[in-house]
Protein backbone atom coordinates (compact mmCIF):
# COMPACT_ATOMS: atom_id res chain seq x y z
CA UNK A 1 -16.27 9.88 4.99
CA UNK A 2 -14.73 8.35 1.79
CA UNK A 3 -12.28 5.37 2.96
CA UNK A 4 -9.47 4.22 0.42
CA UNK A 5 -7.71 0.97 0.83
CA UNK A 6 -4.21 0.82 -0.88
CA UNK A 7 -5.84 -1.73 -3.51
CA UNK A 8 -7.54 1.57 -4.99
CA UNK A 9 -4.21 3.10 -5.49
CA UNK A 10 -3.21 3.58 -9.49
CA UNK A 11 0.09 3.78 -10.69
CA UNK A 12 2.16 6.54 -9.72
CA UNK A 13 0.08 8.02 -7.00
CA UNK A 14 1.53 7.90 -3.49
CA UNK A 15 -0.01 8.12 0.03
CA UNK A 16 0.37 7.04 3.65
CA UNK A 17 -0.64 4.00 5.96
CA UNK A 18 -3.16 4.69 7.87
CA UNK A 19 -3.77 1.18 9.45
CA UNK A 20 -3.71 -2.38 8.58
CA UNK A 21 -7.35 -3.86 8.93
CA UNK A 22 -5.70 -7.83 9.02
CA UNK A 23 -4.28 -9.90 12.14
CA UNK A 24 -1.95 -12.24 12.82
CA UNK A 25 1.16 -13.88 10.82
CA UNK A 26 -0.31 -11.40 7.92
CA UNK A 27 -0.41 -8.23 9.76
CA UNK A 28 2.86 -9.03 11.15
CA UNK A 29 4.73 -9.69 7.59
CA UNK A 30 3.17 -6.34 6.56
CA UNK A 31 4.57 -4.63 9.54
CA UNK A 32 7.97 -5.90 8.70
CA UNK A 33 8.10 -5.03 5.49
CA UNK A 34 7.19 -1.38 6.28
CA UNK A 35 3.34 -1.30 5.72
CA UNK A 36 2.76 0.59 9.52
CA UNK A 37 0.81 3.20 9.98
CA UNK A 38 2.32 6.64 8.71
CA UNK A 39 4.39 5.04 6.03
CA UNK A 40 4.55 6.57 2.82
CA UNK A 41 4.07 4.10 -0.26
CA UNK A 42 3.91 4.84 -4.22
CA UNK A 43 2.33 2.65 -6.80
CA UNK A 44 4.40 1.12 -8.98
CA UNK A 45 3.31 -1.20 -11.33
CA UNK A 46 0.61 -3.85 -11.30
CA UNK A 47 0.64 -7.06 -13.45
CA UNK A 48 -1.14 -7.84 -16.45
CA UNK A 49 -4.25 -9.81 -14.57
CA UNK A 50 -4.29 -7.01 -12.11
CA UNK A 51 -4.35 -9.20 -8.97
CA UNK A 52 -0.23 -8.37 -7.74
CA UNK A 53 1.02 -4.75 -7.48
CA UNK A 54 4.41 -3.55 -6.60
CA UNK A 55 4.90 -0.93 -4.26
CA UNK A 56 7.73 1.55 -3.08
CA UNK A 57 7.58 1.26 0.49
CA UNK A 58 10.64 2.56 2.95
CA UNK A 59 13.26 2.25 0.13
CA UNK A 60 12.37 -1.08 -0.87
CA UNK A 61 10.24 -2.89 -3.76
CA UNK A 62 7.53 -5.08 -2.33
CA UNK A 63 4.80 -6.93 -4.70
CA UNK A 64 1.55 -7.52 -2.60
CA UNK A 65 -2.04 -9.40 -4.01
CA UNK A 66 -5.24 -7.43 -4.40
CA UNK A 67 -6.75 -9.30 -1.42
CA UNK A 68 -3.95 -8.11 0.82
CA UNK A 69 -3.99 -4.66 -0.17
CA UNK A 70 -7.68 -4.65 -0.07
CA UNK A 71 -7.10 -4.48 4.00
CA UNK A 72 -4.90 -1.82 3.78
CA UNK A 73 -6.43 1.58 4.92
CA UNK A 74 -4.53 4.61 3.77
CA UNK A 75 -4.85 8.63 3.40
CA UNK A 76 -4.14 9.74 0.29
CA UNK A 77 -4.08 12.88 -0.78
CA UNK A 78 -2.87 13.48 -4.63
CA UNK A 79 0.90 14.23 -4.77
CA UNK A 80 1.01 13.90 -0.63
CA UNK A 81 4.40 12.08 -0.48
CA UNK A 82 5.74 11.27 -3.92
CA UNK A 83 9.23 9.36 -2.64
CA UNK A 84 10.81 8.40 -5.54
């Protein structure tokens, strides 16, 4: 079994959370924000060095870093939720 973390995601691909592999204050701002398991979330944009990404996440804009995405476990199929 292939796993993908959202960190793998490119630009303009979508797919859902499938859990958060992070504890704590961490996994509780994620939460908040929307990143729960089920969630749909598109790829937006990442920054020139690569290490922040923005996301579309439960009609909002969030920008995350590589290392926090990296712990994000998701099931993506091509195409499997496109929301904007």
């Amino acid at each position: 079994m292939n796993v993908e973390y959202l960190n793998q995601l490119q630009e303009g691909e979508s797919c859902r959370v499938e859990e958060l592999e992070i504890s704590g204050a961490m996994r509780r701002r994620l939460s908040e924000l929307g990143f729960i398991s089920g969630s749909a979330v598109t790829c937006l944009q990442s920054n020139f060095s690569g290490n922040m990404t923005a996301y579309y996440v439960r009609g909002a804009v969030i920008a995350l870093r590589t290392s926090e995405t990296a712990r994000i476990r998701i099931n993506f199929t091509k195409n499997c939720c496109k929301v904007i």
